[in-house]
PDB file of N, CA and C in Angstrom:
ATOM      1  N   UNK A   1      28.973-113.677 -39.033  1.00  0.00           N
ATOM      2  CA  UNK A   1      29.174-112.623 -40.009  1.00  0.00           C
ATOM      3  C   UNK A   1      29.475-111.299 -39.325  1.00  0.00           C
ATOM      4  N   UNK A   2      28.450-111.146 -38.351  1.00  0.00           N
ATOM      5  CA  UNK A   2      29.344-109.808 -37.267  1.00  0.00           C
ATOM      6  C   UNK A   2      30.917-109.784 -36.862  1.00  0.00           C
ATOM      7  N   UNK A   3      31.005-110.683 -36.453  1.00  0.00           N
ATOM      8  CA  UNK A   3      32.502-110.757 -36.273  1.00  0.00           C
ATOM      9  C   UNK A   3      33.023-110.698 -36.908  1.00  0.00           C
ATOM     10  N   UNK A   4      33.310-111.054 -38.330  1.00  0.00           N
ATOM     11  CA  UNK A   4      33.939-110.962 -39.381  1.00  0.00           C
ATOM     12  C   UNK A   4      33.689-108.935 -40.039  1.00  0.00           C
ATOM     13  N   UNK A   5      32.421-108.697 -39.708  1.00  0.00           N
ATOM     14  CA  UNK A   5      32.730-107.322 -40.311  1.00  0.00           C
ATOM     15  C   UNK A   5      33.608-106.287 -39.021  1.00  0.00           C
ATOM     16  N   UNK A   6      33.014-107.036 -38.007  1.00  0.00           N
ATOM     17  CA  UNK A   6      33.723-105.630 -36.854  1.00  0.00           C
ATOM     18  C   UNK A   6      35.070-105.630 -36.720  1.00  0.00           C
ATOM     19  N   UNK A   7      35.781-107.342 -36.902  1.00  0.00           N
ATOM     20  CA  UNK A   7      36.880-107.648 -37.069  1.00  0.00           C
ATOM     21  C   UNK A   7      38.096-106.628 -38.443  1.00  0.00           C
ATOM     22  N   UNK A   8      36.906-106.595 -39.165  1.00  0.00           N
ATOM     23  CA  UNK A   8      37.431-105.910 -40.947  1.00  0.00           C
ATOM     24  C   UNK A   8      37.754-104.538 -40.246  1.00  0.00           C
ATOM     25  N   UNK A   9      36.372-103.605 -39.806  1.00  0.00           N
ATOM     26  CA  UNK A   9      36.395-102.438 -39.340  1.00  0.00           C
ATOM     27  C   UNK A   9      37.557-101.837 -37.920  1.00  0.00           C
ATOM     28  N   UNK A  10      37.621-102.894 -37.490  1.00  0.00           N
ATOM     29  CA  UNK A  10      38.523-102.887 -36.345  1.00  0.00           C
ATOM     30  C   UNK A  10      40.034-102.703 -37.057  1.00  0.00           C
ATOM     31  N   UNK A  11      40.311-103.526 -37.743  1.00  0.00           N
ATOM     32  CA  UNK A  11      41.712-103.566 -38.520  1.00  0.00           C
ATOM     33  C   UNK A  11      41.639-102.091 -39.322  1.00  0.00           C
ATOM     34  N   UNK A  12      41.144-102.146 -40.257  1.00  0.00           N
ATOM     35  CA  UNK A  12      41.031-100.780 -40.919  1.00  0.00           C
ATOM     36  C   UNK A  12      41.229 -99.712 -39.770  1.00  0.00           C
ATOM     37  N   UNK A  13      40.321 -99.363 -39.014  1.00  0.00           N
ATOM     38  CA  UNK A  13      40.409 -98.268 -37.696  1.00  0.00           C
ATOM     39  C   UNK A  13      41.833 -98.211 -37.435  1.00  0.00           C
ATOM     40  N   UNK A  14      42.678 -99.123 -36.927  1.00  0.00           N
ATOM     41  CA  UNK A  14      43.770 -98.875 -36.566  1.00  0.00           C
ATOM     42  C   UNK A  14      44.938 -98.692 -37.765  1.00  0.00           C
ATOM     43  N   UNK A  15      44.445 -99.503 -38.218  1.00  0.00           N
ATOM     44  CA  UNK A  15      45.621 -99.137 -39.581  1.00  0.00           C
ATOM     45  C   UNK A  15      45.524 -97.501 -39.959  1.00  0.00           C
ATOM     46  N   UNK A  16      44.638 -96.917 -39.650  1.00  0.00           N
ATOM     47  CA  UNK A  16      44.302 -95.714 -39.975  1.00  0.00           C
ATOM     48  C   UNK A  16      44.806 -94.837 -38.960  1.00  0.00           C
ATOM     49  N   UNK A  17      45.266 -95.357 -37.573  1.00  0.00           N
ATOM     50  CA  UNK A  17      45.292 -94.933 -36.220  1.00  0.00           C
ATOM     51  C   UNK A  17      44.277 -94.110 -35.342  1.00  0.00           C
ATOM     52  N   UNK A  18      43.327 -94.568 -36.459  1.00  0.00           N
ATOM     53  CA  UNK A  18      42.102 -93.817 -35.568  1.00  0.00           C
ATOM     54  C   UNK A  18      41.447 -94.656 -34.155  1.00  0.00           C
ATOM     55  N   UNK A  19      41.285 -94.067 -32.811  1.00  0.00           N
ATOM     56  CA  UNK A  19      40.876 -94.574 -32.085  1.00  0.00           C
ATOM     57  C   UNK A  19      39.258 -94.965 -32.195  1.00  0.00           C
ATOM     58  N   UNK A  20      38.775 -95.824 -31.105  1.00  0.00           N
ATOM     59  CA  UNK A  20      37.320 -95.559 -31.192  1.00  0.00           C
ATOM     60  C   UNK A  20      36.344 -94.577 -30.757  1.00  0.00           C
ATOM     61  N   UNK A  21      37.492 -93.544 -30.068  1.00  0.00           N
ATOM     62  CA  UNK A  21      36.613 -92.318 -29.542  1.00  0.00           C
ATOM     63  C   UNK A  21      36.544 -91.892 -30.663  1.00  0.00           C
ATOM     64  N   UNK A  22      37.771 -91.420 -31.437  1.00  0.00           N
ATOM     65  CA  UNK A  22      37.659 -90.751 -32.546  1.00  0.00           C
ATOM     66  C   UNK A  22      36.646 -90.832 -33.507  1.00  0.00           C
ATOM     67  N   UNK A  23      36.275 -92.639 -33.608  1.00  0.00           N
ATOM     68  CA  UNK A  23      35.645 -92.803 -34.847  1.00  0.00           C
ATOM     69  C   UNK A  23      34.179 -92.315 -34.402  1.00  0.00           C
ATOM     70  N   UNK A  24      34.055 -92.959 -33.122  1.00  0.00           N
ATOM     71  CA  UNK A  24      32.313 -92.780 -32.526  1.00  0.00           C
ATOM     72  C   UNK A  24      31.870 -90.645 -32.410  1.00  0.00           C
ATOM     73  N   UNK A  25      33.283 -90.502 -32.212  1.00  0.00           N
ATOM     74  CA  UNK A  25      32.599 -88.821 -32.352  1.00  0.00           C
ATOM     75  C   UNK A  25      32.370 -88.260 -33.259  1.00  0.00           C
ATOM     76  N   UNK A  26      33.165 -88.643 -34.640  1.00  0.00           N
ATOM     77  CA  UNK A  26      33.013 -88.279 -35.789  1.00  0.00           C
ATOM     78  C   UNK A  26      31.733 -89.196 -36.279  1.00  0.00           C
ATOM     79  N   UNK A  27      31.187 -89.888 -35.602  1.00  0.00           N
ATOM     80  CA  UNK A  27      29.820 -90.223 -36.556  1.00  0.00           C
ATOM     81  C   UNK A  27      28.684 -90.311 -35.545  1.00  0.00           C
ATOM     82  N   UNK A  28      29.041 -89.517 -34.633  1.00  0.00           N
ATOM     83  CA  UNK A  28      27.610 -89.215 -33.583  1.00  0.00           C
ATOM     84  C   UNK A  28      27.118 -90.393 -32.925  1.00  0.00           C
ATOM     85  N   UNK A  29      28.534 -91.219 -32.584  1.00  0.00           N
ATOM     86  CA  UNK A  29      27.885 -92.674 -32.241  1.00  0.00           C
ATOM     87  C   UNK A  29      28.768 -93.141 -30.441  1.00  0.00           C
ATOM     88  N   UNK A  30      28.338 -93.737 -30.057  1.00  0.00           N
ATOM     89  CA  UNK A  30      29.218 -93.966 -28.566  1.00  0.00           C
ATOM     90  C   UNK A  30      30.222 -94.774 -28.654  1.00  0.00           C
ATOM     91  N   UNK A  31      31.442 -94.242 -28.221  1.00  0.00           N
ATOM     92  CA  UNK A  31      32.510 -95.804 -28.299  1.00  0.00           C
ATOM     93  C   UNK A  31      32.007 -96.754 -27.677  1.00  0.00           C
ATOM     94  N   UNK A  32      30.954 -97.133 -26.800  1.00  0.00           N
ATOM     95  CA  UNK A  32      30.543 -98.569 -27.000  1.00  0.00           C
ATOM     96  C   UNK A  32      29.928 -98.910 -27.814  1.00  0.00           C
ATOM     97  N   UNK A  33      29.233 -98.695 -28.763  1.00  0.00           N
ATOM     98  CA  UNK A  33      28.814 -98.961 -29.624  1.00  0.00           C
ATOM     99  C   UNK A  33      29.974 -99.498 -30.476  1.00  0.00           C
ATOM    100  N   UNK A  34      30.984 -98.441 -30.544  1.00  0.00           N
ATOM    101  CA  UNK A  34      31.527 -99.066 -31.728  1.00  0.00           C
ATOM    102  C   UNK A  34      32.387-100.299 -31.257  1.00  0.00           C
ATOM    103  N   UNK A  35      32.854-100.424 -30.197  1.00  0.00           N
ATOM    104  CA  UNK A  35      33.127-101.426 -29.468  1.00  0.00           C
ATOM    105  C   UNK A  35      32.727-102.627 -29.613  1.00  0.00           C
ATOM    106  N   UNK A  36      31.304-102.404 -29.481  1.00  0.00           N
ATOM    107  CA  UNK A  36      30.332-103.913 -29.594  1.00  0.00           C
ATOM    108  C   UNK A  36      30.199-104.476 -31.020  1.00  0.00           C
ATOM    109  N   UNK A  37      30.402-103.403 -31.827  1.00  0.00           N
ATOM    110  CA  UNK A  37      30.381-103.580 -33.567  1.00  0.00           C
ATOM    111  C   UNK A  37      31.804-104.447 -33.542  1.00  0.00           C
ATOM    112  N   UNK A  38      32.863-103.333 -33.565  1.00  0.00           N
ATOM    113  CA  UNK A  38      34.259-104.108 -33.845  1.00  0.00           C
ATOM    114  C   UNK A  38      34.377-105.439 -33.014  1.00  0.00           C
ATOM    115  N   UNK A  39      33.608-106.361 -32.430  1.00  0.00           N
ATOM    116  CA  UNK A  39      33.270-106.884 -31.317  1.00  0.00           C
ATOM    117  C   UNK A  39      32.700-108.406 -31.365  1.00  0.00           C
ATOM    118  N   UNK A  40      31.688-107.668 -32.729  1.00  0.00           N
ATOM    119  CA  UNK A  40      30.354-108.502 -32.984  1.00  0.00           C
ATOM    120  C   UNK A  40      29.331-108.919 -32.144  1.00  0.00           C
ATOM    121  N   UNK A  41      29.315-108.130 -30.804  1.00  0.00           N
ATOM    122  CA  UNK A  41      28.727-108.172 -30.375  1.00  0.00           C
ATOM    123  C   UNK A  41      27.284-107.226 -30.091  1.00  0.00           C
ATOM    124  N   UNK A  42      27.087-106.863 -30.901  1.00  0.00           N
ATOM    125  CA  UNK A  42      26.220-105.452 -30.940  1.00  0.00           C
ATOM    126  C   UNK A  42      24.524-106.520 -31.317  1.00  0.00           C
ATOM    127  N   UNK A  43      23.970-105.798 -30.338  1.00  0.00           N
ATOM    128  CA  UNK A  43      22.664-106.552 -30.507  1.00  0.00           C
ATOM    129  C   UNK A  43      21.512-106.449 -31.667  1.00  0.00           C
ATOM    130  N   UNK A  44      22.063-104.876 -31.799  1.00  0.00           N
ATOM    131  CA  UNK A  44      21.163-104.481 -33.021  1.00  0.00           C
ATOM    132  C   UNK A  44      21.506-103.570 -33.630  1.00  0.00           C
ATOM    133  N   UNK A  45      21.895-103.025 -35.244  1.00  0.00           N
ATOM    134  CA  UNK A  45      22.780-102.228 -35.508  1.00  0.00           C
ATOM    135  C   UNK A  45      22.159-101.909 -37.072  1.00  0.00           C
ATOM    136  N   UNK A  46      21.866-101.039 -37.368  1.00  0.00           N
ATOM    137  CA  UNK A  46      20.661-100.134 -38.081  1.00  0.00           C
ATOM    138  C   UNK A  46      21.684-100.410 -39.847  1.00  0.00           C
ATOM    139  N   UNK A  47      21.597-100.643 -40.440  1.00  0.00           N
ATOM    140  CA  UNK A  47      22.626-100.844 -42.196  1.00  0.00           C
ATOM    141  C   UNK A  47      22.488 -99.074 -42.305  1.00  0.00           C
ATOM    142  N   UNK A  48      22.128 -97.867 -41.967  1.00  0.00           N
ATOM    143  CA  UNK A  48      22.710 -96.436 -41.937  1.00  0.00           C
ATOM    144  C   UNK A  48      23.723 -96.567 -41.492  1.00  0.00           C
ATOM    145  N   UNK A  49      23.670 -97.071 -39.891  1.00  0.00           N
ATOM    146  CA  UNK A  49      24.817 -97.419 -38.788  1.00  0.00           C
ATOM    147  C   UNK A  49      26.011 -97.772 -39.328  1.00  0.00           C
ATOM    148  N   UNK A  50      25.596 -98.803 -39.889  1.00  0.00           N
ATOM    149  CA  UNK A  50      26.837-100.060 -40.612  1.00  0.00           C
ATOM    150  C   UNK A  50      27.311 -99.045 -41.842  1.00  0.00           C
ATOM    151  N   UNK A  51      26.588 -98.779 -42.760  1.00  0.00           N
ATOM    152  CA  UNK A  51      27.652 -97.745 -43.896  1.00  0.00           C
ATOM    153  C   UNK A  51      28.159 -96.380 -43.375  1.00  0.00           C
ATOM    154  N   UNK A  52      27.562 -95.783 -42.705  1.00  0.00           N
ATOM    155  CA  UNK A  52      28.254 -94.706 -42.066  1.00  0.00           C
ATOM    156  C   UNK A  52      29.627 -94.601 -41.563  1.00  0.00           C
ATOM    157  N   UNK A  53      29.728 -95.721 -41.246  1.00  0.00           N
ATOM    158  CA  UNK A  53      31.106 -96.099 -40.594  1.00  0.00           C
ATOM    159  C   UNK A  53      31.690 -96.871 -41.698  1.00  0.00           C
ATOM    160  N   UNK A  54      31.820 -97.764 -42.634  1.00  0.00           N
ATOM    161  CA  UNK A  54      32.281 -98.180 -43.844  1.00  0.00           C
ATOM    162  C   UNK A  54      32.886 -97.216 -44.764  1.00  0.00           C
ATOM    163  N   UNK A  55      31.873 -96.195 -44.804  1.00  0.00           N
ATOM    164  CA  UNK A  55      32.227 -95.142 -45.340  1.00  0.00           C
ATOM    165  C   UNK A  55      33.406 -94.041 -45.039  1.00  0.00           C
ATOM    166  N   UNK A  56      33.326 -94.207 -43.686  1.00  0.00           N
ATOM    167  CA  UNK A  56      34.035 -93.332 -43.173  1.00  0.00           C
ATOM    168  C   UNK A  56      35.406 -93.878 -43.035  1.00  0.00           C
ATOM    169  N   UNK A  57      35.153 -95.095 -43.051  1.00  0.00           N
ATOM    170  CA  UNK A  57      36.796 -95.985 -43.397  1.00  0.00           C
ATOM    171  C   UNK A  57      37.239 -96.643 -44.815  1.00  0.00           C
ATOM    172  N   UNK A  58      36.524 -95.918 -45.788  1.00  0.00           N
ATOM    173  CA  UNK A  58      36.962 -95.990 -47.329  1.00  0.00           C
ATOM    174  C   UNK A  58      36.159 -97.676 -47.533  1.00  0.00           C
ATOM    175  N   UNK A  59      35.429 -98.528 -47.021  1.00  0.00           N
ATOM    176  CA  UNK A  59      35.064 -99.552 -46.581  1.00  0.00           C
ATOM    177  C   UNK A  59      33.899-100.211 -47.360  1.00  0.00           C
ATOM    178  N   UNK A  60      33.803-100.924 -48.232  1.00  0.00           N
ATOM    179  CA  UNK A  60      32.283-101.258 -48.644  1.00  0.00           C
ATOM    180  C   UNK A  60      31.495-102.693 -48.309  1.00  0.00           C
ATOM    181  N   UNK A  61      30.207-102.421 -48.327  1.00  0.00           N
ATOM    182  CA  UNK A  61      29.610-103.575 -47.972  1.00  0.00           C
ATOM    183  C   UNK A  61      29.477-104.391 -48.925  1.00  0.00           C
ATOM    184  N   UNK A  62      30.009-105.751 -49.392  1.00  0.00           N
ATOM    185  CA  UNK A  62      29.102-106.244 -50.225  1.00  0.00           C
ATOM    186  C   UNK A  62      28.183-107.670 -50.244  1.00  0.00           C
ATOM    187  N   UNK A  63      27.255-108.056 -51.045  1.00  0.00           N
ATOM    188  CA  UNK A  63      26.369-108.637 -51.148  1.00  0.00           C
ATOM    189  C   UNK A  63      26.858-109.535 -52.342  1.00  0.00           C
ATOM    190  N   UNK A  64      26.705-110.932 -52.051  1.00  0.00           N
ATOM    191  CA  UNK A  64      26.568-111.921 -53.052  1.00  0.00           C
ATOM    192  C   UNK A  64      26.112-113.307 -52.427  1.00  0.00           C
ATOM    193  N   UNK A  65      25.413-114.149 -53.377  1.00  0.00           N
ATOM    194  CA  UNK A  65      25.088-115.726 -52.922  1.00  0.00           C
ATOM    195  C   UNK A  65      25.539-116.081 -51.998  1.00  0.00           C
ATOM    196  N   UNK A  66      25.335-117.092 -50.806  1.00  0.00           N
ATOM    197  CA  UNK A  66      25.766-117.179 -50.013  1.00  0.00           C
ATOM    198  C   UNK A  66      26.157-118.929 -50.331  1.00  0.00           C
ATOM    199  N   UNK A  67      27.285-119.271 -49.939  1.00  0.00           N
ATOM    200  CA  UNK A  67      28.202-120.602 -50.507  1.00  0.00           C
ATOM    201  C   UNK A  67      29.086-120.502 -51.866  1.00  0.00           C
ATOM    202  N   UNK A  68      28.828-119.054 -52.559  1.00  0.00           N
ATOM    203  CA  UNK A  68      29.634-118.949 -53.940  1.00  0.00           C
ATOM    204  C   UNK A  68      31.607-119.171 -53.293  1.00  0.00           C
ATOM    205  N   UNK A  69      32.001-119.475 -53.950  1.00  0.00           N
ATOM    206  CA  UNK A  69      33.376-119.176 -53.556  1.00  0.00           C
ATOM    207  C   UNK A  69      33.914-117.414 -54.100  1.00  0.00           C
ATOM    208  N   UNK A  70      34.870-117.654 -53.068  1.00  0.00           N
ATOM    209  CA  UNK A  70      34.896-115.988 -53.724  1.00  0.00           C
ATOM    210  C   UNK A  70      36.012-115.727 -55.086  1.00  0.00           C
ATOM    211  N   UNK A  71      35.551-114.369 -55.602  1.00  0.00           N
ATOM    212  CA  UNK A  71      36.186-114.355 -56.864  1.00  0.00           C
ATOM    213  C   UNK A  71      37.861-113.663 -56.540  1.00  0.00           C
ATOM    214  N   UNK A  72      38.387-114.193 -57.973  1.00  0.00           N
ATOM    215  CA  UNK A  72      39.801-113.757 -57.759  1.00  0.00           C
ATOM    216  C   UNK A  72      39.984-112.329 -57.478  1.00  0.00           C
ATOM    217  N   UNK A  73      39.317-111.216 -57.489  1.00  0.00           N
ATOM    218  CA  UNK A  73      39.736-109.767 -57.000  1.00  0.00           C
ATOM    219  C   UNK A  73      39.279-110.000 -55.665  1.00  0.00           C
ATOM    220  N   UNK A  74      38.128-111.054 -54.708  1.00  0.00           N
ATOM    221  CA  UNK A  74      37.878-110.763 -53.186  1.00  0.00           C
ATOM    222  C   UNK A  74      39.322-111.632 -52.740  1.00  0.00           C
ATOM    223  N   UNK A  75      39.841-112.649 -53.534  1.00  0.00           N
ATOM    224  CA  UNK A  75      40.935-113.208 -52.767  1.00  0.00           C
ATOM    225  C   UNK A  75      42.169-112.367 -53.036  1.00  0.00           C
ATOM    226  N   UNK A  76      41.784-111.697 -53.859  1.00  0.00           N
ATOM    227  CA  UNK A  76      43.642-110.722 -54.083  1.00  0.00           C
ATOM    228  C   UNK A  76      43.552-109.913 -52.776  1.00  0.00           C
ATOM    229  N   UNK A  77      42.087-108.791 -52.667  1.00  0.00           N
ATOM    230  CA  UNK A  77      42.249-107.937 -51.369  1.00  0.00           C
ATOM    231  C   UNK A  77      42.165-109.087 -50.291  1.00  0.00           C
ATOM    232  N   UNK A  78      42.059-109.675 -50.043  1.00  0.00           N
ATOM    233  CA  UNK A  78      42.457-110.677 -48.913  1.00  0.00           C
ATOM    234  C   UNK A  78      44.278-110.910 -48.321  1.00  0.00           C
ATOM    235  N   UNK A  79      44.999-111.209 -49.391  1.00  0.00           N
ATOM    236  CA  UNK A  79      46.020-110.629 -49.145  1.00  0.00           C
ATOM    237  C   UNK A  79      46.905-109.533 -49.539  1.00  0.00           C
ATOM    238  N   UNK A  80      46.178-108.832 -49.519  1.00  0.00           N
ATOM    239  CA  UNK A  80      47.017-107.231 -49.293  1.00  0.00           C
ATOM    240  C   UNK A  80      47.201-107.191 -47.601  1.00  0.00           C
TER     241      UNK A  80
END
């Protein structure tokens, strides 16, 4: 599941052309950090951490059952 969000955040970041210095200075955070996020490799990473940066890339978290299939608006933004 890390990989899949740092992967999301990673794409967004650049589509935006924001680097990771950029993003980590604008949220008081280290480009390794954000590194290890976009990465999935981050060992431990605070849900402030995680929306701060969601936020800051128009980005939301969400929460549902886990095995539901997803609904027709998560598969439409899928292909955009």
């Amino acid at each position: 599941m890390l990989i899949e969000i740092g992967s999301q955040i990673r794409k967004n970041r650049v589509d935006r052309h924001i680097t990771q210095q950029q993003l980590a200075q604008a949220l008081g955070m280290s480009r390794t950090t954000i590194g290890q996020i976009e990465n999935g490799i981050i060992q431990e990473i605070g849900v402030r951490k995680l929306i701060r940066i969601l936020e800051f890339l128009d980005l939301e978290f969400r929460v549902r059952p886990a095995g539901n299939p997803p609904t027709l608006d998560e598969l439409h933004e899928e292909n955009l």
